[in-house]
Protein backbone atom coordinates (compact mmCIF):
# COMPACT_ATOMS: atom_id res chain seq x y z
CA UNK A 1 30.49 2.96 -4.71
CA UNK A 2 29.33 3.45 -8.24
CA UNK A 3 25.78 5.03 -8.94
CA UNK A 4 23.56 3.80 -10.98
CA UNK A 5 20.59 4.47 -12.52
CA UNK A 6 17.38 2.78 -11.53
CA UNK A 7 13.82 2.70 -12.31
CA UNK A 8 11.77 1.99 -9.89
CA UNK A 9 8.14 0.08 -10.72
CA UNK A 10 5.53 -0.16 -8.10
CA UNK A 11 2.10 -1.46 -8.47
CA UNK A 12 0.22 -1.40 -5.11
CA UNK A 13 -3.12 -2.82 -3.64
CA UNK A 14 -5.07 0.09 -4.50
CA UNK A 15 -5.10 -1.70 -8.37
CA UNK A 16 -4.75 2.27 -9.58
CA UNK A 17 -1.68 1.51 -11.92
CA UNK A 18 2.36 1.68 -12.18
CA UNK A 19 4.18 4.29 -10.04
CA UNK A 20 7.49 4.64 -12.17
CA UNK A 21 10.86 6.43 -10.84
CA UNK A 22 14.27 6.91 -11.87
CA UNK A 23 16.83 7.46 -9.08
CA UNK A 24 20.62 7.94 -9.18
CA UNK A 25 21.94 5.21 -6.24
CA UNK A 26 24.56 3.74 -4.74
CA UNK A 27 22.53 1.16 -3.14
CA UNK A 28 22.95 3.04 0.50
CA UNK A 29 22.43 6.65 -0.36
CA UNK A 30 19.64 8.48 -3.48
CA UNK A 31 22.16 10.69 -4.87
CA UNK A 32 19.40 12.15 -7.51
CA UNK A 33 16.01 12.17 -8.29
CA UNK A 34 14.92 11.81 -12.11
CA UNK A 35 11.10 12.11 -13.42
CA UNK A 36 8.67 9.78 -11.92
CA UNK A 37 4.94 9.57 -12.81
CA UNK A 38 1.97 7.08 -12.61
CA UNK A 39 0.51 5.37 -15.46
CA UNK A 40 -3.20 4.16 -14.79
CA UNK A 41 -4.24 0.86 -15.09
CA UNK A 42 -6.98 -0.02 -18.42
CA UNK A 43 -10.43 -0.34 -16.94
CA UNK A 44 -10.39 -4.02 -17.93
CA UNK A 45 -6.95 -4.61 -15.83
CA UNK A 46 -8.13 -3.26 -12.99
CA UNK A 47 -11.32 -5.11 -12.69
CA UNK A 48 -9.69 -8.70 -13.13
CA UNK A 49 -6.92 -7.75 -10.73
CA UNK A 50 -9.85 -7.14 -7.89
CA UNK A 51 -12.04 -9.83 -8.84
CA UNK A 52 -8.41 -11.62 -8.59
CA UNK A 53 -8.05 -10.83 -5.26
CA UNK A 54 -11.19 -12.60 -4.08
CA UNK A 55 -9.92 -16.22 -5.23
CA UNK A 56 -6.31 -16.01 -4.61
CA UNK A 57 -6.84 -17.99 -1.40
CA UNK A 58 -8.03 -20.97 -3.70
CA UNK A 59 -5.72 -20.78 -6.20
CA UNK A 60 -3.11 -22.80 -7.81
CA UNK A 61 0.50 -21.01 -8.63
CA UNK A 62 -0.33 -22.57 -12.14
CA UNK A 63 -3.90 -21.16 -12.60
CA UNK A 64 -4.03 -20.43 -16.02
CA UNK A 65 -5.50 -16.65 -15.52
CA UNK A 66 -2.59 -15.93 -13.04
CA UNK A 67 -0.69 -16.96 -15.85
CA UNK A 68 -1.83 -14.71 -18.56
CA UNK A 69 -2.31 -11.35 -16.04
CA UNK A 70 1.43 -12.04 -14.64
CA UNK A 71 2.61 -11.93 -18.22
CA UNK A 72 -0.36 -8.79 -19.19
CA UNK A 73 0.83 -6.81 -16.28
CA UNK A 74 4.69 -7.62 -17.34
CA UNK A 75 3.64 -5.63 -20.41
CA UNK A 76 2.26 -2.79 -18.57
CA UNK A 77 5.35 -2.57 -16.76
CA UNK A 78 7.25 -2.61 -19.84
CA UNK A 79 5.27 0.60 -21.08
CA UNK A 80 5.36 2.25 -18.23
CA UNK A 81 9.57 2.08 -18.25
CA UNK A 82 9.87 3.15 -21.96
CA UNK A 83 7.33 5.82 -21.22
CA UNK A 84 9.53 7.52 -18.41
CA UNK A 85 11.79 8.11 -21.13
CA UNK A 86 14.89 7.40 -19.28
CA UNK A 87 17.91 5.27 -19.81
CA UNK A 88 18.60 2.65 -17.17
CA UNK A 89 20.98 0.32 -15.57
CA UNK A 90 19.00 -1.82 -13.90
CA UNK A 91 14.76 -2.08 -12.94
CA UNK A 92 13.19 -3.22 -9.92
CA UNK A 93 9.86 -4.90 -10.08
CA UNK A 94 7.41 -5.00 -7.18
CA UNK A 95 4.54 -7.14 -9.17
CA UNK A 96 1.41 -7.18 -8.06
CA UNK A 97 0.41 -8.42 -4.69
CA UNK A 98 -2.89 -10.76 -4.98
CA UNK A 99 -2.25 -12.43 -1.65
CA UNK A 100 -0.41 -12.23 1.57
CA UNK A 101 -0.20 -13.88 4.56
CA UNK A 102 2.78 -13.77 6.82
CA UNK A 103 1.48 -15.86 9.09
CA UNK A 104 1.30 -18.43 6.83
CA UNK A 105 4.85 -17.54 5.74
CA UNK A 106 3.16 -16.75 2.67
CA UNK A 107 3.22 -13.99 0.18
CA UNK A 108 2.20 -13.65 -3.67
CA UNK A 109 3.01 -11.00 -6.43
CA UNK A 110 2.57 -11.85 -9.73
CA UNK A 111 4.05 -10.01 -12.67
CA UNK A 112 6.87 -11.87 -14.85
CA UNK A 113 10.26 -10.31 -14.04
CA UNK A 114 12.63 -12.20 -17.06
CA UNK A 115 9.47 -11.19 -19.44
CA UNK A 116 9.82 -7.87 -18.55
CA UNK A 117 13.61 -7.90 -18.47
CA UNK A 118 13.79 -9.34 -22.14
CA UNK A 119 10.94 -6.44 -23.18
CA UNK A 120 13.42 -3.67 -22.56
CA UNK A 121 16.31 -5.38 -22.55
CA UNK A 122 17.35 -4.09 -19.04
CA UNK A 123 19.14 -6.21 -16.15
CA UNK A 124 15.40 -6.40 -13.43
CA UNK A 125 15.36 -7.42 -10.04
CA UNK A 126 12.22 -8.80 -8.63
CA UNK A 127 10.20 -10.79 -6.19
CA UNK A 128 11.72 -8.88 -3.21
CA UNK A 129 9.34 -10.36 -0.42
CA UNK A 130 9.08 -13.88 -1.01
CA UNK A 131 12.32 -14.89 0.70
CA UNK A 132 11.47 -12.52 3.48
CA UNK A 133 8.30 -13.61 4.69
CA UNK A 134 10.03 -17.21 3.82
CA UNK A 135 12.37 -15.91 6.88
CA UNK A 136 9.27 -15.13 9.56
CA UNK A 137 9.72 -11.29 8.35
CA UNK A 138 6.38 -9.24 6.99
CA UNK A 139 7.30 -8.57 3.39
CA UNK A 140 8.38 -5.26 3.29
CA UNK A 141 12.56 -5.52 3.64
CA UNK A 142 13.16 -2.15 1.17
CA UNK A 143 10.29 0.07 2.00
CA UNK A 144 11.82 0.89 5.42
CA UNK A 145 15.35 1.36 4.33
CA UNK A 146 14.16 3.69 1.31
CA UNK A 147 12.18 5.61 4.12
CA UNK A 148 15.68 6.04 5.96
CA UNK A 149 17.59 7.15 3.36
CA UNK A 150 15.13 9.68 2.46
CA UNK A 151 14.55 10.75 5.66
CA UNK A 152 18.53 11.48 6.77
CA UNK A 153 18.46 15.04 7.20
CA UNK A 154 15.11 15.44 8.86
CA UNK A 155 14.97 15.77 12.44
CA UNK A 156 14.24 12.51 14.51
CA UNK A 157 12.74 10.30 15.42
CA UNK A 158 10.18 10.87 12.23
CA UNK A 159 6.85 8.34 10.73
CA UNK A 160 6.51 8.33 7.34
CA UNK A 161 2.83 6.85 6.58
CA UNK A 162 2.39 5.25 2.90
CA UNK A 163 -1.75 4.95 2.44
CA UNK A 164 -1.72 2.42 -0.04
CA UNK A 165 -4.81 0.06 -0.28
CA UNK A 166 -3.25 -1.18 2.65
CA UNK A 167 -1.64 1.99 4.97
CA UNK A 168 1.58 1.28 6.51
CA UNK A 169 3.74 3.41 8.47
CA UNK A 170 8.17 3.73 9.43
CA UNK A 171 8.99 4.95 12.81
CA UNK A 172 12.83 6.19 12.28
CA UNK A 173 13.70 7.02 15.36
CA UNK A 174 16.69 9.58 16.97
CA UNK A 175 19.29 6.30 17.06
CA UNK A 176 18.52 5.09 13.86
CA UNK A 177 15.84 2.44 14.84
CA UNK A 178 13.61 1.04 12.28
CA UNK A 179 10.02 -0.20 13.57
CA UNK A 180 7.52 -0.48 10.36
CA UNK A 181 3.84 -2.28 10.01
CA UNK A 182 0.38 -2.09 8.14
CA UNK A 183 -1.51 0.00 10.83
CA UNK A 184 -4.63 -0.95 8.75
CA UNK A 185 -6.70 -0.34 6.27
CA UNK A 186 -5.26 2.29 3.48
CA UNK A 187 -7.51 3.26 0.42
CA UNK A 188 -8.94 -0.43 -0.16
CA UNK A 189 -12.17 -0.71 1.58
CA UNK A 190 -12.63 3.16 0.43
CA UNK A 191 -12.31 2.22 -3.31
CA UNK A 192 -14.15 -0.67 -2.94
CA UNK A 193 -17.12 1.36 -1.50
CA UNK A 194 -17.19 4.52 -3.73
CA UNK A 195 -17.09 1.43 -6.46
CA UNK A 196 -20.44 0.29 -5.11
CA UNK A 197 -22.01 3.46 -4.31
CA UNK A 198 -20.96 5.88 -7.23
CA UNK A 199 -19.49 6.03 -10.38
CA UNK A 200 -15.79 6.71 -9.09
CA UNK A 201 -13.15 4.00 -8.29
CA UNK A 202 -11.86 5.86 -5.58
CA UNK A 203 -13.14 8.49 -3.13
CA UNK A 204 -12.12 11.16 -4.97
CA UNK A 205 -10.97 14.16 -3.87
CA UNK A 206 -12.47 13.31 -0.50
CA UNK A 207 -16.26 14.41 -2.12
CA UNK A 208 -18.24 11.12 -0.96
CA UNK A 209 -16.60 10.92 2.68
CA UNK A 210 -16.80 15.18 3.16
CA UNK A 211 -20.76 15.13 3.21
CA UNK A 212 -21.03 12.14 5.43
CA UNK A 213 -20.99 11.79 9.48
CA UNK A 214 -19.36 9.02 11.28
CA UNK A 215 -21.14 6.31 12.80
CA UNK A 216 -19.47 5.82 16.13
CA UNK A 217 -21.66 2.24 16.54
CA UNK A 218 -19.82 0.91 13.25
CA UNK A 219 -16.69 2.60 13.97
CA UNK A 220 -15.96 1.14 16.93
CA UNK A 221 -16.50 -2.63 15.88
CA UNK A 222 -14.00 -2.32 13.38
CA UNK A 223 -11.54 -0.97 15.87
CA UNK A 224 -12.23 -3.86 17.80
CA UNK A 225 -10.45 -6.36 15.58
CA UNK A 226 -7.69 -8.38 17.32
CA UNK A 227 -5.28 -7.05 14.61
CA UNK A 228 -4.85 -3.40 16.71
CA UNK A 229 -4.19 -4.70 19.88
CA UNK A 230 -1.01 -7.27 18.04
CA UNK A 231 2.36 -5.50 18.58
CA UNK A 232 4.17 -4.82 15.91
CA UNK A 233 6.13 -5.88 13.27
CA UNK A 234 2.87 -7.17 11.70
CA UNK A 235 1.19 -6.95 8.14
CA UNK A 236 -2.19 -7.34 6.41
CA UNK A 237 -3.74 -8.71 3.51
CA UNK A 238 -5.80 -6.10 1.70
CA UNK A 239 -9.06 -8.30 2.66
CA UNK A 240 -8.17 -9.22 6.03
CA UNK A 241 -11.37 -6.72 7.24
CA UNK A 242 -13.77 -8.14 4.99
CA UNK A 243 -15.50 -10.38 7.40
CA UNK A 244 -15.42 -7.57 10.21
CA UNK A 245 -16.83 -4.86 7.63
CA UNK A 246 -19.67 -7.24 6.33
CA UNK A 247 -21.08 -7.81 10.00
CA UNK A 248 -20.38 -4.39 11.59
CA UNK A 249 -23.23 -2.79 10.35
CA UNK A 250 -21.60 -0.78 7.16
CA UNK A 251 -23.90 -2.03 4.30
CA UNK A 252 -27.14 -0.12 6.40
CA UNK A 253 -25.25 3.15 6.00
CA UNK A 254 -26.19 5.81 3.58
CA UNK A 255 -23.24 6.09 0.98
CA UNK A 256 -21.91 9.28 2.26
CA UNK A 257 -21.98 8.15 6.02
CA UNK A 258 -20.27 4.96 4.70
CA UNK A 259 -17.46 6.72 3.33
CA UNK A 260 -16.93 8.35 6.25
CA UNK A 261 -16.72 6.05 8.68
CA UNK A 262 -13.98 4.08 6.43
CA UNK A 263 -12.15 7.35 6.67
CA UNK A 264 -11.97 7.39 10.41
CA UNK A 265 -11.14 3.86 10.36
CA UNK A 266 -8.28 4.33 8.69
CA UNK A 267 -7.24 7.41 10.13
CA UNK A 268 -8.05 5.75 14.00
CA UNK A 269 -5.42 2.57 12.90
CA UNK A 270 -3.03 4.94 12.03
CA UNK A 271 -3.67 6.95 15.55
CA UNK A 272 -3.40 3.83 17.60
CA UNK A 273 -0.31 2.44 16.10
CA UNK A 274 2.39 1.93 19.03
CA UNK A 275 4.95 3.42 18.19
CA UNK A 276 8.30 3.75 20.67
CA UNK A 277 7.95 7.39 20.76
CA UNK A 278 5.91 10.34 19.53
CA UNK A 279 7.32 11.64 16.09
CA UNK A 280 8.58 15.09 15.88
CA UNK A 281 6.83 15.15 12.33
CA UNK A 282 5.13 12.84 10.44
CA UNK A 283 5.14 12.26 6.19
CA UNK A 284 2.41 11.79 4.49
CA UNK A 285 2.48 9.66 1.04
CA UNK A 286 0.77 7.09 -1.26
CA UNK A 287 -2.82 7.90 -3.02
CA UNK A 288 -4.74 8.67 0.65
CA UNK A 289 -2.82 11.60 0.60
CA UNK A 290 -4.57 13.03 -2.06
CA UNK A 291 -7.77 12.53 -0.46
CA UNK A 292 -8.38 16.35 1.93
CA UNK A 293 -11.08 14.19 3.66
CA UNK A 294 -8.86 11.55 4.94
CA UNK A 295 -5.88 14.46 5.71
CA UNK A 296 -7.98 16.02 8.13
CA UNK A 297 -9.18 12.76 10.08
CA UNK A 298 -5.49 12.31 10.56
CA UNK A 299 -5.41 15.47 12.54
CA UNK A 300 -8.65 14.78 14.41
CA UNK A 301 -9.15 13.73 18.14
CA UNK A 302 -9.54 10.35 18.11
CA UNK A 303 -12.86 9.13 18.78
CA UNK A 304 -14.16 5.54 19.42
CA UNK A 305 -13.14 2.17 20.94
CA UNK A 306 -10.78 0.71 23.05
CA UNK A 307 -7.25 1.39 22.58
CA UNK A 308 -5.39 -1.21 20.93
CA UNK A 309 -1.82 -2.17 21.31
């Protein structure tokens, strides 16, 4: 089949910016890798994509903001593609998610694909999820697959885990099986703490988390939520913990001991994800794995709560 050359644009719940790739591709196999790099989003974006995400629930596909920050973020997109430098066939556009819930058979991204496709002139393909969740599925058809493909010449069966502001994982396993889910909160709660309790968007570099201790009393009634005991496939809004976090005692904890707590809460989901068997090695990606803080709770014993699932 005939390879061509694609630029991949990925904006995820962590509201950081536009992940931009060029691969060579057949549509089955990545036949080469060209540069990829992350352009951060202005200030000003960011903060009206979060405060977005707290009315999405109530809002109209017409609402007039969603409006102007599908075609604003359709721009940033656009930038972000010329920037890579890199001629193209064809561009796939995630969007932006600002709501999801499978259950519902609902999912939202925003971001306007024929904007963006007249902007650089470039054949784009977009709103990948919609039809999927439409079909009883979670909203994540391509991340899986991409894992595979990636993934063919390691030994098996193999997890990839992707903390996003959501952190999801793909068990691959020795006959080709594909089993993927959220196994809970990524990097949003995390962000949305250090927001409140420093002057950093993010828990960088693990600082705020490293000089905290865990609070085993908070920890464990976060694990308790019915989501870890579901089996999987399964999928999560990046809010769905807000209720839990507001009454399990978080807000009374100092902002260092707060940090770390959300670390081993993310790092426990990922622990007591079932998976059909133990991975012979595991692949670490998305912004949590820049954080050292959160890389060593993945190692760590795991420490409080019922096991779920």
């Amino acid at each position: 089949m005939e390879m061509l050359r694609a630029v991949g644009l990925m904006s995820g719940t962590s509201l950081d910016g536009v992940d931009a790739a060029l691969i060579e591709t057949d549509g089955e196999r990545v036949g080469a890798f060209g540069p990829c790099r992350t352009f951060p989003f202005p200030d000003a974006l960011r903060t009206e994509l979060r405060a977005l995400l707290d009315r999405a629930p109530r809002l109209p596909a017409d609402d007039p903001q969603v409006a102007r920050l599908a075609a604003r973020l359709a721009e940033v997109h656009a930038e972000a593609v010329r920037a890579l430098g890199e001629k193209a066939d064809i561009v796939g556009f995630h969007g932006q998610t600002i709501l999801h819930q499978p259950q519902l058979h609902r999912t939202w991204q925003i971001g306007d694909g024929q904007a963006l496709a007249d902007m650089l002139g470039i054949d784009v393909a977009w709103d990948f999820r919609t039809a999927d969740v439409a079909a009883g599925g979670e909203g994540a058809p391509l991340a899986p697959i991409y894992h595979a493909a990636l993934a063919a010449p390691l030994p098996r069966p193999l997890a990839v885990l992707n903390i996003g502001g959501v952190a999801n994982v793909t068990y691959i396993g020795a006959d080709d099986t594909l089993v993927a889910c959220d196994t809970g909160p990524g990097n949003g709660p995390l962000d949305d703490w250090a927001a409140r309790h420093s002057n950093e968007t993010c828990d960088r570099n693990g600082t705020l988390s490293a000089r905290g201790r865990i609070d085993i009393a908070v920890l464990s009634r976060l694990l308790a939520d019915p989501y870890f005991a579901r089996p999987v496939p399964k999928s999560l809004d990046r809010l769905d913990f807000s209720a839990r976090l507001a009454a399990s005692g978080l807000d009374a904890l100092s902002p260092e001991d707060g940090a770390a707590t959300l670390v081993a809460f993310t790092a426990e989901a990922v622990a007591r994800t079932p998976l059909p068997a133990t991975p012979k090695r595991w692949l670490v990606c998305g912004g949590g794995r820049h954080n050292p803080t959160l890389m060593a709770a993945l190692s760590a014993p795991r420490r409080a709560g019922p096991a779920g699932g």
